[in-house]
PDB file of N, CA and C in Angstrom:
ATOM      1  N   UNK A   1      -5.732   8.755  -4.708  1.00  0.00           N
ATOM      2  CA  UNK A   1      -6.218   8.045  -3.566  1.00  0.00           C
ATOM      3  C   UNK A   1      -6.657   9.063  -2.522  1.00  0.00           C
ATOM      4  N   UNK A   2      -8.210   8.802  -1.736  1.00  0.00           N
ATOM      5  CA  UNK A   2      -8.189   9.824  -1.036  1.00  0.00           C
ATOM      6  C   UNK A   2      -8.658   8.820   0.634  1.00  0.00           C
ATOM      7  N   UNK A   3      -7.942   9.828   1.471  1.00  0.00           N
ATOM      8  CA  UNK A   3      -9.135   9.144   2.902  1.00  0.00           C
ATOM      9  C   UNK A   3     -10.044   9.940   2.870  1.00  0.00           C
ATOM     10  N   UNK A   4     -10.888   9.310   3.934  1.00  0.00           N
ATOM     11  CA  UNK A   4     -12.117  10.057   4.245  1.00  0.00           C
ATOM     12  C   UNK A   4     -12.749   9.781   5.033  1.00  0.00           C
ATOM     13  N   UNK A   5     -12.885  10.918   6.477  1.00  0.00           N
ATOM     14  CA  UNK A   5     -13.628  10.620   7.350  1.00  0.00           C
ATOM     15  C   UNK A   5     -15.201   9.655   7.135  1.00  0.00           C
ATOM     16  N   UNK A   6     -14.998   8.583   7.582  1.00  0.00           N
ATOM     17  CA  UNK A   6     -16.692   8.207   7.410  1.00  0.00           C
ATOM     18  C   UNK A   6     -17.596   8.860   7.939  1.00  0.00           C
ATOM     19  N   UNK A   7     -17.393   9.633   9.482  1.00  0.00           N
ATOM     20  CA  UNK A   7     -18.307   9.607  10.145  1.00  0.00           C
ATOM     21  C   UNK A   7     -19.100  11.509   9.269  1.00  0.00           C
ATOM     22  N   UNK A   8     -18.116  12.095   8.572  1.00  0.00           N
ATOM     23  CA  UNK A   8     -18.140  13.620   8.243  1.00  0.00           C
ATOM     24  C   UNK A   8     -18.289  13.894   6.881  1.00  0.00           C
ATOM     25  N   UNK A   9     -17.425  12.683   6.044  1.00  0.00           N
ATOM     26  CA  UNK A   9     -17.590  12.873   4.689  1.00  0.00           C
ATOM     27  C   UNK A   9     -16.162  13.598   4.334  1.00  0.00           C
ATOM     28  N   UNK A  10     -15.658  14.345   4.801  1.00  0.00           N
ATOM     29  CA  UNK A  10     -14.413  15.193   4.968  1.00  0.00           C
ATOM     30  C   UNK A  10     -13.209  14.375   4.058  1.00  0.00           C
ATOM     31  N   UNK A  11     -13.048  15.207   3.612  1.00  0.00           N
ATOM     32  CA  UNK A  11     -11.390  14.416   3.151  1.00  0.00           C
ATOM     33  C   UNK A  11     -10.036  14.835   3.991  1.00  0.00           C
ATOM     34  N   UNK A  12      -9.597  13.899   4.601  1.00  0.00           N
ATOM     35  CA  UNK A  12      -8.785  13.705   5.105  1.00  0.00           C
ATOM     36  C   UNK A  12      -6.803  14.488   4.717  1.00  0.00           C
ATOM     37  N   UNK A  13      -6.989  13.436   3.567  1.00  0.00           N
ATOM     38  CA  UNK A  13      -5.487  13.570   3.025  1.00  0.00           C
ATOM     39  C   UNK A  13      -6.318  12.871   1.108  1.00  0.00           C
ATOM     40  N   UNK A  14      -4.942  12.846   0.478  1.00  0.00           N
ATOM     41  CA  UNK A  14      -5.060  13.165  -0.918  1.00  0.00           C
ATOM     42  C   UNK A  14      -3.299  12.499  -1.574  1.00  0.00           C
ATOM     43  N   UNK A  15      -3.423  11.170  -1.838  1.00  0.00           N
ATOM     44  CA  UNK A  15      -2.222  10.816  -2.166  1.00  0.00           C
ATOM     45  C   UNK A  15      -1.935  10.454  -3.973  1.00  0.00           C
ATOM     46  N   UNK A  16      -1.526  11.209  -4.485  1.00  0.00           N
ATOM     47  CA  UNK A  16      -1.869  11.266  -6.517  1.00  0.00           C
ATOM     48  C   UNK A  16      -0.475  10.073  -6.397  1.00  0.00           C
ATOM     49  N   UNK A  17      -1.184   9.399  -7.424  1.00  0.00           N
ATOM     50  CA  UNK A  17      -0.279   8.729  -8.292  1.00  0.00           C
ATOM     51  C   UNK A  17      -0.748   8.867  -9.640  1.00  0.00           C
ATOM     52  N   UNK A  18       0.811   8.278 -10.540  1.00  0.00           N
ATOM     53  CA  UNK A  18       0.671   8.234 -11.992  1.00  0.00           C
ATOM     54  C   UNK A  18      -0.451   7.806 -12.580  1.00  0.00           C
ATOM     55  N   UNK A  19      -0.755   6.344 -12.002  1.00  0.00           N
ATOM     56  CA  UNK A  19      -1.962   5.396 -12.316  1.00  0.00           C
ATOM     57  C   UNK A  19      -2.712   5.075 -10.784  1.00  0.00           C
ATOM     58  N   UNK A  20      -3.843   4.695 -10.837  1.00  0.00           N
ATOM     59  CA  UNK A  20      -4.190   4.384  -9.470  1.00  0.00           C
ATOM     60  C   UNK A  20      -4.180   2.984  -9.371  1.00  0.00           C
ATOM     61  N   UNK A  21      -4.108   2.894  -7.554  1.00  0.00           N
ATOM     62  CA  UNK A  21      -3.740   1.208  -7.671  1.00  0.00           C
ATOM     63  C   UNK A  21      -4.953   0.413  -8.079  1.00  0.00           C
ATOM     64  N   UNK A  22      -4.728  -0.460  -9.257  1.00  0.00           N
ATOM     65  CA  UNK A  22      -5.791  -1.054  -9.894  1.00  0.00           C
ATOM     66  C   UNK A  22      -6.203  -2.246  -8.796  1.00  0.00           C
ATOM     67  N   UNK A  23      -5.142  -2.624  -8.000  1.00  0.00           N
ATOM     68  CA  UNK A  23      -5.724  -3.945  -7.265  1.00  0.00           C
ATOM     69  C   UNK A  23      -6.064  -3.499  -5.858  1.00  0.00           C
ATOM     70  N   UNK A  24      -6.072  -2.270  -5.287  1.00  0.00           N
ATOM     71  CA  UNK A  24      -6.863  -1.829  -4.184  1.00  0.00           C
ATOM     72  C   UNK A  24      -5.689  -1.455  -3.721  1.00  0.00           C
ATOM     73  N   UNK A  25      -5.881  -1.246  -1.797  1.00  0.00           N
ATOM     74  CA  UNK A  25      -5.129  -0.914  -1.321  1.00  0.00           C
ATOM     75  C   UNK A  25      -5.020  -1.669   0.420  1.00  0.00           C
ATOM     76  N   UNK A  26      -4.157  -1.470   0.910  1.00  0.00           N
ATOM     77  CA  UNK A  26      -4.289  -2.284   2.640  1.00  0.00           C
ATOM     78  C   UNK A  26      -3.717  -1.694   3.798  1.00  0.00           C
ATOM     79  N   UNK A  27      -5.145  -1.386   4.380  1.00  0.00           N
ATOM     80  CA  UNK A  27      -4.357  -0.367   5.932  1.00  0.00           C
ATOM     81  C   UNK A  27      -4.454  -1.179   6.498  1.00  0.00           C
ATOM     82  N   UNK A  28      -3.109  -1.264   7.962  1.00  0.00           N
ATOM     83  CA  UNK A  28      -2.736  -2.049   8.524  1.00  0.00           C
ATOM     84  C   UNK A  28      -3.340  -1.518  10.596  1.00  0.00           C
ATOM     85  N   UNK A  29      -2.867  -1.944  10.968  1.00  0.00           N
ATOM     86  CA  UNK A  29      -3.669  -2.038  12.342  1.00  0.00           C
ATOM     87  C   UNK A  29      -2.207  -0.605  12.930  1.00  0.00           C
ATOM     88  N   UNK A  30      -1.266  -1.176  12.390  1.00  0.00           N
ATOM     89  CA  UNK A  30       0.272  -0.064  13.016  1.00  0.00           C
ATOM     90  C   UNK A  30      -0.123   1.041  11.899  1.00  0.00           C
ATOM     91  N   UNK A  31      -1.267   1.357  11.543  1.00  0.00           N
ATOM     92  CA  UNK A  31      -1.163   3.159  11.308  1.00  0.00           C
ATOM     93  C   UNK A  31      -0.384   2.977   9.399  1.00  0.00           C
ATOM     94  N   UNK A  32      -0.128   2.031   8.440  1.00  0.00           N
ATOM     95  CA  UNK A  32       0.348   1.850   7.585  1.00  0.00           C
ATOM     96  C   UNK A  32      -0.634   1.603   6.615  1.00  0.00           C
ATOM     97  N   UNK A  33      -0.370   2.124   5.293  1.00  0.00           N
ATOM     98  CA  UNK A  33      -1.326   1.755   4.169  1.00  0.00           C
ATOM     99  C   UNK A  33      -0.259   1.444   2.982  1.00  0.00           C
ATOM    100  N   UNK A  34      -0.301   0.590   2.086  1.00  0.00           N
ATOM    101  CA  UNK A  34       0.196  -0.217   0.935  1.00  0.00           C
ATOM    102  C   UNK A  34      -0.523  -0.525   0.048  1.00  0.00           C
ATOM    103  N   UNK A  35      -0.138  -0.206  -1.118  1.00  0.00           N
ATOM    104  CA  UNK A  35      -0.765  -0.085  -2.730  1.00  0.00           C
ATOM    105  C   UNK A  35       0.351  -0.478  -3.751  1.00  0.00           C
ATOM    106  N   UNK A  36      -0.026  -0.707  -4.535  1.00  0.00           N
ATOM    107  CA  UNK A  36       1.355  -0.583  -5.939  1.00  0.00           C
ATOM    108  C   UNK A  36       0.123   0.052  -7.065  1.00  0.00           C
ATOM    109  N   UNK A  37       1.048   0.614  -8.186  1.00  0.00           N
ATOM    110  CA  UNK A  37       0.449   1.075  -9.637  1.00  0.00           C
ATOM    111  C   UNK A  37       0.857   0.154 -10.721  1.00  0.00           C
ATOM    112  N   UNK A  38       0.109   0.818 -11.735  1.00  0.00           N
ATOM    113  CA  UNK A  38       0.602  -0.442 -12.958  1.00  0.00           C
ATOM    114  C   UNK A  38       2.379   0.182 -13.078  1.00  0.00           C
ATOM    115  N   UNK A  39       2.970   1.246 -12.865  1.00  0.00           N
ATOM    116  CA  UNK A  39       4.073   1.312 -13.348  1.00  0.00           C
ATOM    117  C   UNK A  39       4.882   0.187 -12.507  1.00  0.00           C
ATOM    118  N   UNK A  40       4.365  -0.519 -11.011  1.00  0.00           N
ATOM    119  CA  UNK A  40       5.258  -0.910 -10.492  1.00  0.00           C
ATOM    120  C   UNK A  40       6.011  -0.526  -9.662  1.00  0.00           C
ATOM    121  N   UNK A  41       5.153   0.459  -9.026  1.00  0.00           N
ATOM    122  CA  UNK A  41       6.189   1.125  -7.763  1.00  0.00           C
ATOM    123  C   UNK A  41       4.953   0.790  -6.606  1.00  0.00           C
ATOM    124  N   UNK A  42       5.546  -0.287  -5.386  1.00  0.00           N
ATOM    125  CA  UNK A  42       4.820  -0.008  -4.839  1.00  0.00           C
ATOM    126  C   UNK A  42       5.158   0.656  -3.189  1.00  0.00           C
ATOM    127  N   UNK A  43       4.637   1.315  -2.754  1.00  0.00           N
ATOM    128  CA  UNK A  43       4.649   2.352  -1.640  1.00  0.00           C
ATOM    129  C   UNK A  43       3.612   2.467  -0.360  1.00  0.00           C
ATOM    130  N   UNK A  44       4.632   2.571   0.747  1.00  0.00           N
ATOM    131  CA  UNK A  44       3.885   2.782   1.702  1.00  0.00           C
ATOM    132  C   UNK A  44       3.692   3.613   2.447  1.00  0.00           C
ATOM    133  N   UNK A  45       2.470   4.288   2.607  1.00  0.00           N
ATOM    134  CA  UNK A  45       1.940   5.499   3.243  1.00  0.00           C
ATOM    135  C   UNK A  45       1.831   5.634   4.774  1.00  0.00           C
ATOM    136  N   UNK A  46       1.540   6.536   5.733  1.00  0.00           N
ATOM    137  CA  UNK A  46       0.989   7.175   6.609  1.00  0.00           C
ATOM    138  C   UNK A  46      -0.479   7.092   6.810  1.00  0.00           C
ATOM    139  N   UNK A  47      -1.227   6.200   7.042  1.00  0.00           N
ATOM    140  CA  UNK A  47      -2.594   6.153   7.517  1.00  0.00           C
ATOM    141  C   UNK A  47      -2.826   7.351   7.473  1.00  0.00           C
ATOM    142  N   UNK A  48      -2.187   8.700   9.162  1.00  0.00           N
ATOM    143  CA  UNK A  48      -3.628   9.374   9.339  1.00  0.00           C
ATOM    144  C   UNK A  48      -3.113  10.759   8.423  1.00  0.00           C
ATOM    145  N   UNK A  49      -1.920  10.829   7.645  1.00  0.00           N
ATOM    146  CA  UNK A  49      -1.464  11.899   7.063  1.00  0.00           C
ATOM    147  C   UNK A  49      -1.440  11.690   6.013  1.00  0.00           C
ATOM    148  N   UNK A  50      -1.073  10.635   5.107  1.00  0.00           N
ATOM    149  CA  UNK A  50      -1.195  10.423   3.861  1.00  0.00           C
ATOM    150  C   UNK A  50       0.185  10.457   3.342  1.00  0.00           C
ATOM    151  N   UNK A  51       1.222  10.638   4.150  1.00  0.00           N
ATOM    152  CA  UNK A  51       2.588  11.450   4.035  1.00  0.00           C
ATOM    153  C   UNK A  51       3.326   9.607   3.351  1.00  0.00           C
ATOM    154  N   UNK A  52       3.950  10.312   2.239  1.00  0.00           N
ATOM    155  CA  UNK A  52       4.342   8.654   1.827  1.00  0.00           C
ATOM    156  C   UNK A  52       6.203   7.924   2.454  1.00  0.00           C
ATOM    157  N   UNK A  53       5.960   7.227   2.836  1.00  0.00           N
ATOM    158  CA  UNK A  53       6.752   6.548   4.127  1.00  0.00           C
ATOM    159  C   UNK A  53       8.039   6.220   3.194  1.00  0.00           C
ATOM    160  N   UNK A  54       7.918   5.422   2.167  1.00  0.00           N
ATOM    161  CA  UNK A  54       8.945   4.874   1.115  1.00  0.00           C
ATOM    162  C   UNK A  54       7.895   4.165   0.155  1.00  0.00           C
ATOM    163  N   UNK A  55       9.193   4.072  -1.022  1.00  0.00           N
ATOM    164  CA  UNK A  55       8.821   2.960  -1.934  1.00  0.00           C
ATOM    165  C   UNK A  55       9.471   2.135  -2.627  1.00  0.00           C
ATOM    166  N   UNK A  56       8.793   1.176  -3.461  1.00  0.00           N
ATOM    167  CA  UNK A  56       9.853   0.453  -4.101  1.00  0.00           C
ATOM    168  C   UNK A  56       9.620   0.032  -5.246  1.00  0.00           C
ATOM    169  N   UNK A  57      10.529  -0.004  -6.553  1.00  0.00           N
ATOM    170  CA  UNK A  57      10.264   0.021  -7.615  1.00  0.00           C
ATOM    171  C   UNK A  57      10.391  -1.844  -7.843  1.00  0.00           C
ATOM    172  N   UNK A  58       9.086  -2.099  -8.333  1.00  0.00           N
ATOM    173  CA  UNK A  58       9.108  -3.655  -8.922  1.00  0.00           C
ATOM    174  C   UNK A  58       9.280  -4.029  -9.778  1.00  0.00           C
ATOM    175  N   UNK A  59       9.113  -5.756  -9.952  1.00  0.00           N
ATOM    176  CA  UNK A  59       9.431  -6.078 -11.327  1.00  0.00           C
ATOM    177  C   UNK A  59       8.293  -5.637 -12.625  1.00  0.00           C
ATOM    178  N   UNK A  60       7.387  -5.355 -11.931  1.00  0.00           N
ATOM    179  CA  UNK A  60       6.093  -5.512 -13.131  1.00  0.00           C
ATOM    180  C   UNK A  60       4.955  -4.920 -12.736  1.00  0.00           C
ATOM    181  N   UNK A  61       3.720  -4.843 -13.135  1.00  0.00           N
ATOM    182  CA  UNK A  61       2.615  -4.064 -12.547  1.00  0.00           C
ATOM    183  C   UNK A  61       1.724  -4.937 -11.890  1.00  0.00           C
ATOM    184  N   UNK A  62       1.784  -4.085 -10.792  1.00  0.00           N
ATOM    185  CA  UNK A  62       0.982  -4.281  -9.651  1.00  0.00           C
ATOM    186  C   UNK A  62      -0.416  -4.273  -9.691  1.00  0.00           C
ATOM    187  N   UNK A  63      -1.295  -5.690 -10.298  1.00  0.00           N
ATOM    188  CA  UNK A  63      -2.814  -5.579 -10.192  1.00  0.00           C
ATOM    189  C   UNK A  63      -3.771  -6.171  -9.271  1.00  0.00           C
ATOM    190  N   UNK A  64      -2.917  -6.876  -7.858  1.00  0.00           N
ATOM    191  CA  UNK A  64      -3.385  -7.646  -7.289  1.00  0.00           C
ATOM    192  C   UNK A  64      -3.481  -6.678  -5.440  1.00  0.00           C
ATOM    193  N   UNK A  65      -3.963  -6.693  -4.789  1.00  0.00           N
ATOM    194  CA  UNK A  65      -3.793  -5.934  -3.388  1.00  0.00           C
ATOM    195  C   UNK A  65      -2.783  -6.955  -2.503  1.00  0.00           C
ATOM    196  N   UNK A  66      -2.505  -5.813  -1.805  1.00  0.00           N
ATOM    197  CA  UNK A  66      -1.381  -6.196  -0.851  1.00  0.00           C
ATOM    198  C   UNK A  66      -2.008  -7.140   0.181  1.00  0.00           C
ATOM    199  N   UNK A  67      -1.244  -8.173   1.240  1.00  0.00           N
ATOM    200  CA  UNK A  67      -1.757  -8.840   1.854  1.00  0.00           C
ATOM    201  C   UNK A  67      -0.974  -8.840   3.478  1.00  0.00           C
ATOM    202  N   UNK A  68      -1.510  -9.097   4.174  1.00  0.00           N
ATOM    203  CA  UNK A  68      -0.288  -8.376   5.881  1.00  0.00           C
ATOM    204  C   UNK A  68      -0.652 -10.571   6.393  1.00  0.00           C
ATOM    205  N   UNK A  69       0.313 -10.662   7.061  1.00  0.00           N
ATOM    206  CA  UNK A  69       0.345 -11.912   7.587  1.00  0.00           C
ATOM    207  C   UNK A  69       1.666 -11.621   8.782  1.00  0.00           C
ATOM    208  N   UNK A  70       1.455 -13.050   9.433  1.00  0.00           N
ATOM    209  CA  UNK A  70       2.402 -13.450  10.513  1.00  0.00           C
ATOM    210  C   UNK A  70       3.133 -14.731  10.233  1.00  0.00           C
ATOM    211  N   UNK A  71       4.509 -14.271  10.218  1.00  0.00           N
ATOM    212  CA  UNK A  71       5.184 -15.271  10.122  1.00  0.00           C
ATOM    213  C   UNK A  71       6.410 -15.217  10.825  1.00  0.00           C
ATOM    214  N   UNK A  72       6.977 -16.272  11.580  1.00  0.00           N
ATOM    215  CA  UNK A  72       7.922 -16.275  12.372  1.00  0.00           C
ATOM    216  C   UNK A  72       7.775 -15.253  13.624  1.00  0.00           C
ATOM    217  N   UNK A  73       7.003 -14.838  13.862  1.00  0.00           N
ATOM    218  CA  UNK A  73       6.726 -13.788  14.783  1.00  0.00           C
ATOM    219  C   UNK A  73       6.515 -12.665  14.667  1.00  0.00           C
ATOM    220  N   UNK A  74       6.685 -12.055  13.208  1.00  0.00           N
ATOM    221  CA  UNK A  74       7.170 -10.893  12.381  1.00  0.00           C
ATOM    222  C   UNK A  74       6.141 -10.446  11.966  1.00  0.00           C
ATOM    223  N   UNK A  75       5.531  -9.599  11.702  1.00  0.00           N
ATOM    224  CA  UNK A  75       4.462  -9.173  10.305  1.00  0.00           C
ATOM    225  C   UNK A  75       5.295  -9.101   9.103  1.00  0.00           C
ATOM    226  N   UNK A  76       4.270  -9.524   8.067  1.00  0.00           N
ATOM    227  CA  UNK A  76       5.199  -9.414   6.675  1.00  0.00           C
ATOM    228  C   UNK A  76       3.761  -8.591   5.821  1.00  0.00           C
ATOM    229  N   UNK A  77       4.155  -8.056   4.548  1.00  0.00           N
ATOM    230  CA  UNK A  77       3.760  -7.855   3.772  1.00  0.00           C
ATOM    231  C   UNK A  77       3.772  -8.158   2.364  1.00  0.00           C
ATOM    232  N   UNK A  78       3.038  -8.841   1.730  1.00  0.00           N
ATOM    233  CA  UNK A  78       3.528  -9.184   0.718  1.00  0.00           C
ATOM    234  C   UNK A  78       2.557  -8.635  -0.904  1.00  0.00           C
ATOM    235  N   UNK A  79       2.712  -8.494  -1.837  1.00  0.00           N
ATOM    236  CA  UNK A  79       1.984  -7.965  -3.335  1.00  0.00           C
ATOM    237  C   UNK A  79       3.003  -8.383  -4.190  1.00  0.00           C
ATOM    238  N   UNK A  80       1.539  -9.409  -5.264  1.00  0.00           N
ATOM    239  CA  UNK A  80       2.242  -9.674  -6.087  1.00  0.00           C
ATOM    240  C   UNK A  80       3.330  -8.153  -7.261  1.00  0.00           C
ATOM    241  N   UNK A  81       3.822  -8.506  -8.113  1.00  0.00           N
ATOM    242  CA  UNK A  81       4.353  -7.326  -9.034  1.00  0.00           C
ATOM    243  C   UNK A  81       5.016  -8.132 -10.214  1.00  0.00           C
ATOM    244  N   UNK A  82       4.519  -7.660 -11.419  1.00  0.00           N
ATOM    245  CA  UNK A  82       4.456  -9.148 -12.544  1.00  0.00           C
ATOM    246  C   UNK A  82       4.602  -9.924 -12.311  1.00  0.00           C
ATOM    247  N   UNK A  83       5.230 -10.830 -12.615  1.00  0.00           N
ATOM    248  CA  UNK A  83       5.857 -12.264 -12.290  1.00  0.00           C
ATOM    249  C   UNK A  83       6.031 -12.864 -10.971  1.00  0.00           C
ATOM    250  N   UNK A  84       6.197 -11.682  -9.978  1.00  0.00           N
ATOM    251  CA  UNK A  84       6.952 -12.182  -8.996  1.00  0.00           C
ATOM    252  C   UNK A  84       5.970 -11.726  -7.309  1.00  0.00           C
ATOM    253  N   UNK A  85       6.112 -12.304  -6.255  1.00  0.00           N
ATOM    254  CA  UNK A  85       5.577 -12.166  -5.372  1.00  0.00           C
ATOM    255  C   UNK A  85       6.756 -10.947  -4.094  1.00  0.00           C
ATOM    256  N   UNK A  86       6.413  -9.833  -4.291  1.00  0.00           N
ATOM    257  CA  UNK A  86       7.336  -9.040  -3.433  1.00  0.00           C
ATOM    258  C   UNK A  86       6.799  -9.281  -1.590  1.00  0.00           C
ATOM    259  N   UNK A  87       8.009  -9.724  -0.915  1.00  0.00           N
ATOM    260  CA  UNK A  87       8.017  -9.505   0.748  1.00  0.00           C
ATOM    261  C   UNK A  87       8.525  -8.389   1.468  1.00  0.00           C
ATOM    262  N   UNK A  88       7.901  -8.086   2.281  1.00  0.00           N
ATOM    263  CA  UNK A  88       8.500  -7.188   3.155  1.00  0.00           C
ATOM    264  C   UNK A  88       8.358  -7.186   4.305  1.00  0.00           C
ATOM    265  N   UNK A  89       8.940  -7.070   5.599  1.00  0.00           N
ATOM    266  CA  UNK A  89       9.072  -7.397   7.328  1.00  0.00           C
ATOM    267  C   UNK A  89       8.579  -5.953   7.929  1.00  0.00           C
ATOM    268  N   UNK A  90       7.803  -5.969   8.557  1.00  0.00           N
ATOM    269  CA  UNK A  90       7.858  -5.070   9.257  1.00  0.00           C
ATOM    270  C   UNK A  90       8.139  -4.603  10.641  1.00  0.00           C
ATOM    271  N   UNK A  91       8.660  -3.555  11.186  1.00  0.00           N
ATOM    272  CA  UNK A  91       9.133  -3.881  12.423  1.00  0.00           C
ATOM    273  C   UNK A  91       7.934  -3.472  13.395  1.00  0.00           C
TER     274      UNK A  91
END
């Protein structure tokens, strides 16, 4: 996965995974980016560094992109991962 200045062409930062995320990826407005791989780990990055924040190992592979919503007042995040629909809160 790479960023890249639009306005320069420049590469930014440079984040390798095993597999790349087949179902895309989602930067968030708080400086956050979220992906999963087919192994099922999915992880969240550092927008302007690339520096990886945490992750989490799922049930299954991840082919669908992550999605950011509001609920209860909260931001959530959610991607599917085989079978199952993974949540997460953000603060």
């Amino acid at each position: 996965m790479l960023a890249i200045d639009p306005g320069t062409g420049n590469i930014k930062w440079e984040h390798r995974v095993l597999t790349p995320p087949w179902g895309g990826v989602m930067a968030t407005g708080g400086n956050l980016v979220f992906g999963g791989t087919l192994e099922g780990v999915i992880f969240a990055l550092n927008a302007t560094t690339g520096d990886r924040l945490w992750t989490f190992a799922a049930n299954g592979p991840v082919f669908a992109s992550p999605i950011s919503y509001l609920a209860n007042g909260k931001q959530m995040v959610s991607i599917p991962a085989g079978d199952l629909i993974v949540a997460f809160g953000l603060d």
